[in-house]
Protein backbone atom coordinates (compact mmCIF):
# COMPACT_ATOMS: atom_id res chain seq x y z
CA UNK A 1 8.94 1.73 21.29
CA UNK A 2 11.08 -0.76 19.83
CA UNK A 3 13.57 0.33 17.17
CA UNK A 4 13.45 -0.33 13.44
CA UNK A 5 14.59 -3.78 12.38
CA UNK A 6 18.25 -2.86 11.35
CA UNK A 7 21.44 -4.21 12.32
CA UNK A 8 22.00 -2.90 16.13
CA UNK A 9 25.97 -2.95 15.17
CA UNK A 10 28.26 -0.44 18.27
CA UNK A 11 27.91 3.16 17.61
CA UNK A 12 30.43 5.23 16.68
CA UNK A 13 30.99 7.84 19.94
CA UNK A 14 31.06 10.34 17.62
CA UNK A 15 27.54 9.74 16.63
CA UNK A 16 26.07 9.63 19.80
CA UNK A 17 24.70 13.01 20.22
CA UNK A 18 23.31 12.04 16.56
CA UNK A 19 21.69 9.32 17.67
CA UNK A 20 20.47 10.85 21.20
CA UNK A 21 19.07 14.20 18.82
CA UNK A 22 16.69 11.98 16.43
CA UNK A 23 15.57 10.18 19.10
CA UNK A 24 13.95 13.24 20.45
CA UNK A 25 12.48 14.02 17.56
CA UNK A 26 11.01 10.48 16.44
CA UNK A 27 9.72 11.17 20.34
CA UNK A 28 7.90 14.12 19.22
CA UNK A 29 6.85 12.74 15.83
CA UNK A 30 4.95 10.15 17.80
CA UNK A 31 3.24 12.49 20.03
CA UNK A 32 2.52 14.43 17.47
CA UNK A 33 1.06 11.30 15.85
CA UNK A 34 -1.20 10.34 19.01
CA UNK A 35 -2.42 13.82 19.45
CA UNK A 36 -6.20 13.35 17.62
CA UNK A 37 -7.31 16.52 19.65
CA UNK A 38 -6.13 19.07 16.88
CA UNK A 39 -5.67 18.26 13.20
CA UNK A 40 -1.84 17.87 11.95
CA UNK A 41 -0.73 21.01 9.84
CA UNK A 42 2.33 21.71 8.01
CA UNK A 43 4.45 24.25 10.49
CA UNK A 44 3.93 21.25 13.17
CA UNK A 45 6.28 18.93 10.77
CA UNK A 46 8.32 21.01 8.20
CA UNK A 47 10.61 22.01 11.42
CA UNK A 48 10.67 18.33 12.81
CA UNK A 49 12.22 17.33 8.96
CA UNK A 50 14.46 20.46 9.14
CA UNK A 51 15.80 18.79 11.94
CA UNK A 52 15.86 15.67 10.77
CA UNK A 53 17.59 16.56 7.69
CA UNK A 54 20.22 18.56 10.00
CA UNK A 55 21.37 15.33 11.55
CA UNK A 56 21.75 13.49 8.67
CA UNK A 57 24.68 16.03 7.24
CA UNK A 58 25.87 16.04 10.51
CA UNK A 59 26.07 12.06 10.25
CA UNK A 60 27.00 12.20 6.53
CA UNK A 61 30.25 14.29 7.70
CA UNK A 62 31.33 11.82 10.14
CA UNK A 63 30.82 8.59 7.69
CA UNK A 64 33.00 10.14 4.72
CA UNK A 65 35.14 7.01 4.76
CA UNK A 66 32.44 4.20 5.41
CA UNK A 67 28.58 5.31 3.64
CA UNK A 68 27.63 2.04 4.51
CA UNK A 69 27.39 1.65 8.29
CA UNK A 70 24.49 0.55 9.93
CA UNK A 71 23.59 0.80 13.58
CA UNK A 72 21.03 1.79 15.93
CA UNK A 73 21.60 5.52 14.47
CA UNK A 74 20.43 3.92 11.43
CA UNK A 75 17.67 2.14 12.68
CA UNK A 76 16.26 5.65 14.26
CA UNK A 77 16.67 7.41 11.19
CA UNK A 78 14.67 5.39 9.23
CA UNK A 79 11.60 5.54 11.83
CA UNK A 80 11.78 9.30 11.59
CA UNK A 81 11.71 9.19 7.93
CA UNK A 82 8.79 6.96 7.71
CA UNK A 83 7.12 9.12 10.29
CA UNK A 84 7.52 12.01 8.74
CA UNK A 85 6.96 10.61 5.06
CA UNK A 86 3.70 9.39 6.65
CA UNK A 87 2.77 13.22 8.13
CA UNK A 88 3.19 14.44 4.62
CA UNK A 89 0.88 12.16 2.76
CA UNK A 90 -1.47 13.00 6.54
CA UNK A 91 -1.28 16.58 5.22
CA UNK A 92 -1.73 16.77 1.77
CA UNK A 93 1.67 16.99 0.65
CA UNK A 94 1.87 13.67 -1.47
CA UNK A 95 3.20 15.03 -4.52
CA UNK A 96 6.43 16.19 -2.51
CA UNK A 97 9.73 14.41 -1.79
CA UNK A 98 9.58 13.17 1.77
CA UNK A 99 5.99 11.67 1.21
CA UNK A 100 8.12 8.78 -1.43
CA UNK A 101 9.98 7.55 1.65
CA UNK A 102 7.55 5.08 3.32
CA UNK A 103 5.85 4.19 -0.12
CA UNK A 104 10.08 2.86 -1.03
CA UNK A 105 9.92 0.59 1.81
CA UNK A 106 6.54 -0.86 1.36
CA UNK A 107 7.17 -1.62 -1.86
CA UNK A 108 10.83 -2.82 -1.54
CA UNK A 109 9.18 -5.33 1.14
CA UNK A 110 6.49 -6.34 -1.21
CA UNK A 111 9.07 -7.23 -4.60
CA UNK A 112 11.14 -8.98 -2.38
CA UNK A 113 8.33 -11.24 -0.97
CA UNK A 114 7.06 -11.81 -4.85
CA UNK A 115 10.49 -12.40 -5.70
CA UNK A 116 10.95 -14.92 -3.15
CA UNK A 117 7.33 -16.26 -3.80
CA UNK A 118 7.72 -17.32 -7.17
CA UNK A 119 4.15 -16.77 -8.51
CA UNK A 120 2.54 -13.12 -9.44
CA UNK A 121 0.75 -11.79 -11.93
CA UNK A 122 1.27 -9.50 -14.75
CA UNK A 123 -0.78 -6.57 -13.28
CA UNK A 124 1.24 -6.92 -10.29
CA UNK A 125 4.17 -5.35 -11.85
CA UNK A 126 2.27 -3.14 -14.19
CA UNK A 127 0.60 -1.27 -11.06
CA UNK A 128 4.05 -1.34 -8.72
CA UNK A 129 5.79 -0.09 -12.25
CA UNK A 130 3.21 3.06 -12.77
CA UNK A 131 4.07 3.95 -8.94
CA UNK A 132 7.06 3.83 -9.19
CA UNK A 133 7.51 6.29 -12.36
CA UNK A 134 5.43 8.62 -10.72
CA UNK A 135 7.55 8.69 -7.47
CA UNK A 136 10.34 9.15 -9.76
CA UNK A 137 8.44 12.38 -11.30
CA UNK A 138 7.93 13.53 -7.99
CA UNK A 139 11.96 13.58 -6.52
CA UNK A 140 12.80 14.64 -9.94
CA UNK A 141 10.30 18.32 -9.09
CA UNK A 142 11.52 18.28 -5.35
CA UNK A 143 15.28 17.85 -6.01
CA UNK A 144 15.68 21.86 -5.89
CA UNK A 145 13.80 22.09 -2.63
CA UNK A 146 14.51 19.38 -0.91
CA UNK A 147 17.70 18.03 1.42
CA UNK A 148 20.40 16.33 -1.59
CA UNK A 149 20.59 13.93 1.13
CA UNK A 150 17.33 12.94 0.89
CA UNK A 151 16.60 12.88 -2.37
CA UNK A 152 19.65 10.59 -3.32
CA UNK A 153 18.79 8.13 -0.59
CA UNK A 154 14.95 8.14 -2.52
CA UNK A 155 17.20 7.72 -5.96
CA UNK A 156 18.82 5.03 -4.85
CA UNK A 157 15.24 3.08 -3.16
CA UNK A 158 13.74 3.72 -6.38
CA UNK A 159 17.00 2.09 -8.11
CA UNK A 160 16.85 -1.04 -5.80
CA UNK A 161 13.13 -1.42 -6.61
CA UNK A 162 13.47 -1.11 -9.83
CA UNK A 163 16.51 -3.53 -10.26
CA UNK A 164 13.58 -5.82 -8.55
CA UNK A 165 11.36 -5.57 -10.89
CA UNK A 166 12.95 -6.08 -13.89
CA UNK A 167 14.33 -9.15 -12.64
CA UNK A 168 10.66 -10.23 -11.59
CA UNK A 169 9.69 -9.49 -15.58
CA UNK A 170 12.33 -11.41 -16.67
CA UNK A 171 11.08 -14.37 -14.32
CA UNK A 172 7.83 -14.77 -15.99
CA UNK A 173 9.19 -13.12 -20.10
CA UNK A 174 9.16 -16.52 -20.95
CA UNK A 175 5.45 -17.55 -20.31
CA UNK A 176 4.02 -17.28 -24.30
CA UNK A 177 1.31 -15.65 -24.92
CA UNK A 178 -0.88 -19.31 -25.34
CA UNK A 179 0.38 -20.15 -21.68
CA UNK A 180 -0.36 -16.47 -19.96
CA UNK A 181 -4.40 -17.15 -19.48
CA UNK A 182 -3.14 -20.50 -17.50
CA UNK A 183 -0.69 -18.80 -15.44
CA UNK A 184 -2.79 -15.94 -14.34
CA UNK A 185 -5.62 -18.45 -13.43
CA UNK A 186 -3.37 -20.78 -11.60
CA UNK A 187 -2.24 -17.25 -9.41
CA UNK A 188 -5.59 -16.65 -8.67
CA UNK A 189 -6.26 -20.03 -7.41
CA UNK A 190 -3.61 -20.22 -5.63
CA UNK A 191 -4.10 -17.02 -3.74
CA UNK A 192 -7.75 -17.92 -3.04
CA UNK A 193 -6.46 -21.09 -1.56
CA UNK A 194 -4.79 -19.50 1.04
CA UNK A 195 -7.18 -16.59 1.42
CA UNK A 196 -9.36 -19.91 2.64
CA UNK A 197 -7.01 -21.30 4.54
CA UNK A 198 -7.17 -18.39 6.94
CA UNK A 199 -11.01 -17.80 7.09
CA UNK A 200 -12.28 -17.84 10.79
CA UNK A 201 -13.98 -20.64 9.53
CA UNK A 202 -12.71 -23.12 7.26
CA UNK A 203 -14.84 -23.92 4.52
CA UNK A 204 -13.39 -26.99 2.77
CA UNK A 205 -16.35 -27.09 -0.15
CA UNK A 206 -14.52 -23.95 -1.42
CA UNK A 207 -11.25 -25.61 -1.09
CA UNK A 208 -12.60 -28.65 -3.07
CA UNK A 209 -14.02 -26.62 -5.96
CA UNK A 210 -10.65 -24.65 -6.49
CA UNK A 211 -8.76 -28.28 -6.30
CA UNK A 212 -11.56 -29.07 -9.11
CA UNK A 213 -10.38 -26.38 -11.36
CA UNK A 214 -7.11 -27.28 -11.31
CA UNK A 215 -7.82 -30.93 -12.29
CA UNK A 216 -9.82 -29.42 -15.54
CA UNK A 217 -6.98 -27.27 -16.51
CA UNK A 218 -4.52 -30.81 -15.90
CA UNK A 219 -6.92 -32.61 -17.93
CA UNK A 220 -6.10 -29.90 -20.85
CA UNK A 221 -2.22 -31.03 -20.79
CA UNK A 222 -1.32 -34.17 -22.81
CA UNK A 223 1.99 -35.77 -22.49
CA UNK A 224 2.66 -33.68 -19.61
CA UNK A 225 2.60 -30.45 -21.62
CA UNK A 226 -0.03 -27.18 -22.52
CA UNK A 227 -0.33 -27.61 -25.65
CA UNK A 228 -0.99 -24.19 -28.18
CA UNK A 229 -3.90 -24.44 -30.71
CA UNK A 230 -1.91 -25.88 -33.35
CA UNK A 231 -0.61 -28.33 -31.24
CA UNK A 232 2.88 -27.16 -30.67
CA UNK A 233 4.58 -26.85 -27.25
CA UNK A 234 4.41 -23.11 -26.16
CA UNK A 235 7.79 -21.57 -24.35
CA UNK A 236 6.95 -21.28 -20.36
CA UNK A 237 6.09 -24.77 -19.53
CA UNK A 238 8.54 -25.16 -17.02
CA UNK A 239 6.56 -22.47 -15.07
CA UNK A 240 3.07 -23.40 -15.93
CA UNK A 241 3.24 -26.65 -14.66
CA UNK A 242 5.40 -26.34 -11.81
CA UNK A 243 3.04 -23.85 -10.93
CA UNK A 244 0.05 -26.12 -11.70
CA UNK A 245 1.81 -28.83 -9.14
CA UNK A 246 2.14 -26.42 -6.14
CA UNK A 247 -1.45 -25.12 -6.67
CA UNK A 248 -2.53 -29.13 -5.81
CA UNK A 249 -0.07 -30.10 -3.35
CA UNK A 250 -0.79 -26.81 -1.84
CA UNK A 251 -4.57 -27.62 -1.53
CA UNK A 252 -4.03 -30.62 -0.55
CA UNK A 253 -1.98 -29.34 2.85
CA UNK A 254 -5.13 -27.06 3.12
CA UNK A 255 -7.39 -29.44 3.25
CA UNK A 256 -5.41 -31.57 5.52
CA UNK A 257 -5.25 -28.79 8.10
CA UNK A 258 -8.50 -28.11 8.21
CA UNK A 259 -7.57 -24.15 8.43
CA UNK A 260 -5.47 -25.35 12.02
CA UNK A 261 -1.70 -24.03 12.01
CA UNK A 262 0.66 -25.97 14.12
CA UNK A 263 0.04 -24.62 17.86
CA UNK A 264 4.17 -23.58 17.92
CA UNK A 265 3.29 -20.38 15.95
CA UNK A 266 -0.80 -19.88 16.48
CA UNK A 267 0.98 -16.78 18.48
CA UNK A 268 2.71 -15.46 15.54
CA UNK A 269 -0.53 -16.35 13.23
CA UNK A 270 -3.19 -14.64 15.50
CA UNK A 271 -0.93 -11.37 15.48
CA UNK A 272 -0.71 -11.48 11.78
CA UNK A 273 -4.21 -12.10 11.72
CA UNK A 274 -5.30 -9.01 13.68
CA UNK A 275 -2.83 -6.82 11.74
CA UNK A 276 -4.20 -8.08 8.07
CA UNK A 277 -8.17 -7.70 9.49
CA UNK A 278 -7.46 -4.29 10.45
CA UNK A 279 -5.74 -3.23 7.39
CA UNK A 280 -9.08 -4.80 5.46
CA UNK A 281 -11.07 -2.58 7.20
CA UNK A 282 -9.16 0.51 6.34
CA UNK A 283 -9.45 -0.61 2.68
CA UNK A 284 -13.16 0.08 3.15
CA UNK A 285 -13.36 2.87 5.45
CA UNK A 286 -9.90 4.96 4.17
CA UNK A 287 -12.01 7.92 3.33
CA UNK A 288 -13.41 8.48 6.49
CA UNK A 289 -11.08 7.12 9.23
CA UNK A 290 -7.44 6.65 8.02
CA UNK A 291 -4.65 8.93 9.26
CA UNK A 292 -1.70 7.65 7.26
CA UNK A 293 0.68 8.32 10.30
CA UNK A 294 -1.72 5.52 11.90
CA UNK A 295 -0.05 2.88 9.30
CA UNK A 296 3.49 3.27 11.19
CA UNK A 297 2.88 1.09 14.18
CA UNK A 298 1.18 -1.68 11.28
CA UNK A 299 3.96 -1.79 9.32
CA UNK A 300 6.77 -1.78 11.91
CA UNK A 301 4.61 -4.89 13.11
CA UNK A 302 4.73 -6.61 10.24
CA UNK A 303 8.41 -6.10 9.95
CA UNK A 304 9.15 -7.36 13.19
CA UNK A 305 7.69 -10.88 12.13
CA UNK A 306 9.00 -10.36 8.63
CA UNK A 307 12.56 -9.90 10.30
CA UNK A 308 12.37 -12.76 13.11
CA UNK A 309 12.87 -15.38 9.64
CA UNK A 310 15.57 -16.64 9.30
CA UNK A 311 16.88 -18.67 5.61
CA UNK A 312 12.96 -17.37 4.43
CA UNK A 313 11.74 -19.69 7.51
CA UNK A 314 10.14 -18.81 10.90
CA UNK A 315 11.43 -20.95 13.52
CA UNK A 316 10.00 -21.67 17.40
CA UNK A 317 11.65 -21.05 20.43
CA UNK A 318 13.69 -24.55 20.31
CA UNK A 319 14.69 -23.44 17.00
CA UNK A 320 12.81 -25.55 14.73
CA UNK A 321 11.52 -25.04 11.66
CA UNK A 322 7.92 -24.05 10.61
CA UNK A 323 6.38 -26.83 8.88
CA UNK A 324 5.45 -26.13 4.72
CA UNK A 325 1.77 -25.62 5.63
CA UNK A 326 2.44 -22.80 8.66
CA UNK A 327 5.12 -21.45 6.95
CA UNK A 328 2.79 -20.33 3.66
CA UNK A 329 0.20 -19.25 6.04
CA UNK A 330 2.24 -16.84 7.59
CA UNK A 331 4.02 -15.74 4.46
CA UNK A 332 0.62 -15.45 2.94
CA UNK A 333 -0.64 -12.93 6.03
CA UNK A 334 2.59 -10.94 5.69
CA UNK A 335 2.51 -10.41 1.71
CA UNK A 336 -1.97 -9.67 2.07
CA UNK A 337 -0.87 -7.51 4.77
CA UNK A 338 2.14 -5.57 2.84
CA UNK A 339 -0.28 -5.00 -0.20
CA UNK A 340 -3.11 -3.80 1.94
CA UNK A 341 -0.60 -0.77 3.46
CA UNK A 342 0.56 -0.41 -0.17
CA UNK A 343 -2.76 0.18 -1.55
CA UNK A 344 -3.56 2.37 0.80
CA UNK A 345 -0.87 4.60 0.61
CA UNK A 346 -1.07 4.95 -3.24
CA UNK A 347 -4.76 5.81 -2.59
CA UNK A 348 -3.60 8.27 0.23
CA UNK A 349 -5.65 11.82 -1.31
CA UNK A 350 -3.52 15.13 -1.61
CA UNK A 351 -5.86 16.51 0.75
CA UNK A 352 -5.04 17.48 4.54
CA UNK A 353 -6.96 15.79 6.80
CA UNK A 354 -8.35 19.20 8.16
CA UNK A 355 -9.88 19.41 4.63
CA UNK A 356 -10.60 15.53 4.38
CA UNK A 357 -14.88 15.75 5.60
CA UNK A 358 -14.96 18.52 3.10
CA UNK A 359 -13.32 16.21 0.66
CA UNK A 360 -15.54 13.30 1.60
CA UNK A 361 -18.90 15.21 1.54
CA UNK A 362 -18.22 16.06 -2.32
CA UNK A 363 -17.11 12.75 -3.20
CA UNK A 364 -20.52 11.13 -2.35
CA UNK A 365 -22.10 14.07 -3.86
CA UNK A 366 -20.29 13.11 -7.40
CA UNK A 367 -21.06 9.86 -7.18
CA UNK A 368 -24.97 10.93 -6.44
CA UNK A 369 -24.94 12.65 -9.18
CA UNK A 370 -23.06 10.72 -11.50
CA UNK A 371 -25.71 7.78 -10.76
CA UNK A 372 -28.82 9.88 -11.15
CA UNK A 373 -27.12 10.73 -14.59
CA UNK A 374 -26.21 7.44 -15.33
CA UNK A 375 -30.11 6.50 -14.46
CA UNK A 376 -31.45 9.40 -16.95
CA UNK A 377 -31.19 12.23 -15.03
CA UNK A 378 -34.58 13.86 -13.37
CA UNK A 379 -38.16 14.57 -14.51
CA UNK A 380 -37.94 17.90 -12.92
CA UNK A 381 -35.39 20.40 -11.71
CA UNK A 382 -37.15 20.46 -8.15
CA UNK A 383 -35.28 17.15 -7.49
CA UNK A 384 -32.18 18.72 -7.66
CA UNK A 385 -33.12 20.75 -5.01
CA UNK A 386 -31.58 18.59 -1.90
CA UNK A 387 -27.78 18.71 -3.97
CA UNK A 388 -28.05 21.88 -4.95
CA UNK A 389 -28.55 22.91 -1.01
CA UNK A 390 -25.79 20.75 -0.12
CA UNK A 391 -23.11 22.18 -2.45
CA UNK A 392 -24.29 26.01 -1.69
CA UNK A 393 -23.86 25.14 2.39
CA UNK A 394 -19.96 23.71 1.00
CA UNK A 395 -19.67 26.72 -0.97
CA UNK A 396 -20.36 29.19 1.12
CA UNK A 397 -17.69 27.88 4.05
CA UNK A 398 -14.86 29.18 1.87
CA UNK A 399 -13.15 32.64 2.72
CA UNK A 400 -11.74 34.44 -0.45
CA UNK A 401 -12.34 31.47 -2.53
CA UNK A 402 -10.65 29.39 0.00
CA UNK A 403 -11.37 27.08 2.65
CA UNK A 404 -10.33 27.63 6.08
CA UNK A 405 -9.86 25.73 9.14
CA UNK A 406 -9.93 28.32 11.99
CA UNK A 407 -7.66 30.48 10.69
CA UNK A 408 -5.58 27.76 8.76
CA UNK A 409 -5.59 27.39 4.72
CA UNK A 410 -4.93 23.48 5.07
CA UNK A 411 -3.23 21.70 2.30
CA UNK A 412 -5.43 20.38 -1.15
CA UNK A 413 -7.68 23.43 -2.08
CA UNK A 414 -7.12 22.83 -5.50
CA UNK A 415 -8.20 19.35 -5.46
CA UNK A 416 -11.46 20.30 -3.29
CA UNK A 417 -12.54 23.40 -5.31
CA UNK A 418 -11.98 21.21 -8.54
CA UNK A 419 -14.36 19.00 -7.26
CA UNK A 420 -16.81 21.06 -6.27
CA UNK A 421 -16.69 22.69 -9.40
CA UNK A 422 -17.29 19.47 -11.05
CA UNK A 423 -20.29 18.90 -8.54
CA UNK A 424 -21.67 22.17 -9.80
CA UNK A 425 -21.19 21.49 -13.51
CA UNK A 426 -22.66 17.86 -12.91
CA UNK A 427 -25.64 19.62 -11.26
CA UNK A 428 -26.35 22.30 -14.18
CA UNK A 429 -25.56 19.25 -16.93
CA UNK A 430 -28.71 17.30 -15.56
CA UNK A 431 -30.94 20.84 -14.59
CA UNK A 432 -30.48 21.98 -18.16
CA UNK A 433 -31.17 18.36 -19.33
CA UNK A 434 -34.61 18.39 -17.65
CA UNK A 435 -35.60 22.06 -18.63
CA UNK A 436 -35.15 21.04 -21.87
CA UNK A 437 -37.75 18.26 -20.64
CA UNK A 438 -40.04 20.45 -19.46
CA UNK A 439 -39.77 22.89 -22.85
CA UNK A 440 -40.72 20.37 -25.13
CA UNK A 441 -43.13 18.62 -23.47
């Protein structure tokens, strides 16, 4: 496989046998990722991260006088750590130190791409800022167990990203509250314009009726300025309307192009469009078919293309620039397809998959439940028959109170039994409700 995109700089001879050990075991964390014939269980990684780990004090040892090198060694390093980050979220384990690694570098990737975008909204930043305090929360609990190594290279993501983000709130401090509503329509638009420029089919009616909206909110300005209630200039102008003027020269390129990207980079676009449709599916089906390990080979994709830019541009083989219109496209398929792997991962349950269909069956059965609740329950306690059946089958599979995979106690029994136990109580909730029925009637 190709390597991570890092500087391939000369390694130092001294880290050779470094570099020649982790690529063993990133060879073995990818087999280990392609086998589907077993489920993946805790005592096949925790020695592949021991080893892992190992290398990097070995490498730490030799770099005493320069921290900051970066070569293929490197570039290895990082795919084992995203592997193996990956393997722990695959298990159950999200709560625990090495799962943080791969969410850092999606979401470093995704604040650098707003922060070179320019436009975002205020939820943006309030979801990436919850994740990140919780991934602080969870080094901060694994700093006694885990490698020091490891959990200062995590401190110092976490520091980077949030550096980011403050300076991405104090980008858009200066929008007043007046302006805000007119900012976080103009993202909107502006994102569903180029969600439409990269339909299979181009639909330039829908193009037309977000240009539409944007002449009504220009028609609001007067004297080139939003104006607040009382008629005074609100702060954030400068942003509002510069905004305002991308949104229509942007639709205007749209509907120029007709949804057709120059043919120099309909290579680049196609590949970008495969990896964002995937990642849309997964959005839909995560419960039932996503093995976060799977995710890897996505995002190394993505960072490939994201890494072939050069001065924020992509450029053809003569080396000439994109053109404004291809350029946005792409950047537009690379950001949707960051945030889909982000979202995913932050939904990632802290369930193994061994105890995922388990997991999955008592999901649907709370929301079953939950809607017959929400509809006024039942006329009769006979109609809870068909749940009640189905939670006594999941109940009885445990051993001890636990649930076992062969002879396996996978990771996430607390979360599973919680839920069933919530199933149960949900169950007895609408049975009493209807004896109570059947009483007084």
């Amino acid at each position: 496989m190709a390597d991570s995109p890092f500087s391939h700089a000369p390694v130092d001879p001294r880290e050779k046998p470094i570099l020649e050990k982790l690529i063993i075991i990133r060879d073995k964390l990818l087999l280990l990722k392609r086998d589907r014939s077993t489920y993946v269980k805790s005592q096949d990684v925790i020695p592949l991260y021991d080893q892992v780990t190992e290398q990097v004090h070995l490498l730490n040892d030799i770099r005493v006088e320069n921290k900051l090198e970066q070569n293929r060694v490197d570039s290895v390093l990082d795919d084992c750590f995203q592997l193996i980050s990956l393997f722990f979220l695959t298990i159950g384990r999200n709560n625990e130190a090495p799962a943080v690694y791969s969410l850092t570098s999606t979401i470093l990737r995704l604040l650098e791409h707003v922060k070179e975008a320019a436009f975002y909204s205020y939820k943006d930043l309030v979801s990436i800022e919850q994740t990140l305090k919780k991934m602080e929360t969870t080094l901060e609990q694994g700093k006694e167990t885990y490698s020091p190594a490891l959990v200062n290279l995590l401190h110092n993501r976490l520091q980077i990203c949030n550096n980011l983000l403050n300076d991405l709130r104090e980008y858009i401090k200066t929008i007043s509250p007046e302006l805000s509503p007119t900012w976080e329509k103009l993202v909107s638009i502006l994102r569903s314009t180029a969600a439409a420029n990269t339909k299979s089919k181009f639909n330039a009616a829908e193009v037309e009726g977000f240009r539409t909206q944007l002449d009504e909110i220009k028609a609001t300005m007067k004297d080139g300025h939003f104006l607040a209630e009382d008629n005074t200039v609100p702060s954030g102008q400068e942003l509002v309307v510069g905004l305002l003027e991308r949104c229509l020269k942007w639709c205007g390129i749209v509907l120029e192009k007709q949804g057709n990207i120059d043919e120099r980079f309909q290579e680049t676009y196609d590949k970008l469009v495969e990896v964002r449709n995937h990642l849309e599916k997964l959005q839909i089906t995560q419960a039932w078919s996503l093995r976060e390990t799977d995710l890897f080979e996505w995002q190394r994709r993505l960072d490939r293309v994201d890494d072939s830019r050069r001065d924020g541009n992509f450029w053809d083989e003569e080396g000439r620039p994109a053109d404004l219109h291809a350029q946005r496209t792409l950047l537009y398929l690379l950001r949707r397809s960051y945030a889909f792997i982000y979202h995913l991962l932050i939904n990632s349950e802290p369930v193994s998959e061994a105890m995922l269909p388990i997991y999955n069956q008592l999901q649907t059965l709370r929301r079953c439940l939950i809607e017959v609740k929400k509809s006024g329950g039942v006329s009769n306690p006979r109609e809870l028959y068909p749940y009640s059946m189905k939670l006594n089958s999941i109940d009885n599979m445990r051993v001890d109170g636990k649930f076992q995979i062969g002879k396996d106690i996978p990771e996430g029994q607390g979360v599973v039994i919680g839920l069933l136990s919530e199933c149960y109580d949900l169950a007895y909730e609408l049975r009493t409700a209807a004896e109570k029925e059947d009483d007084s009637a």
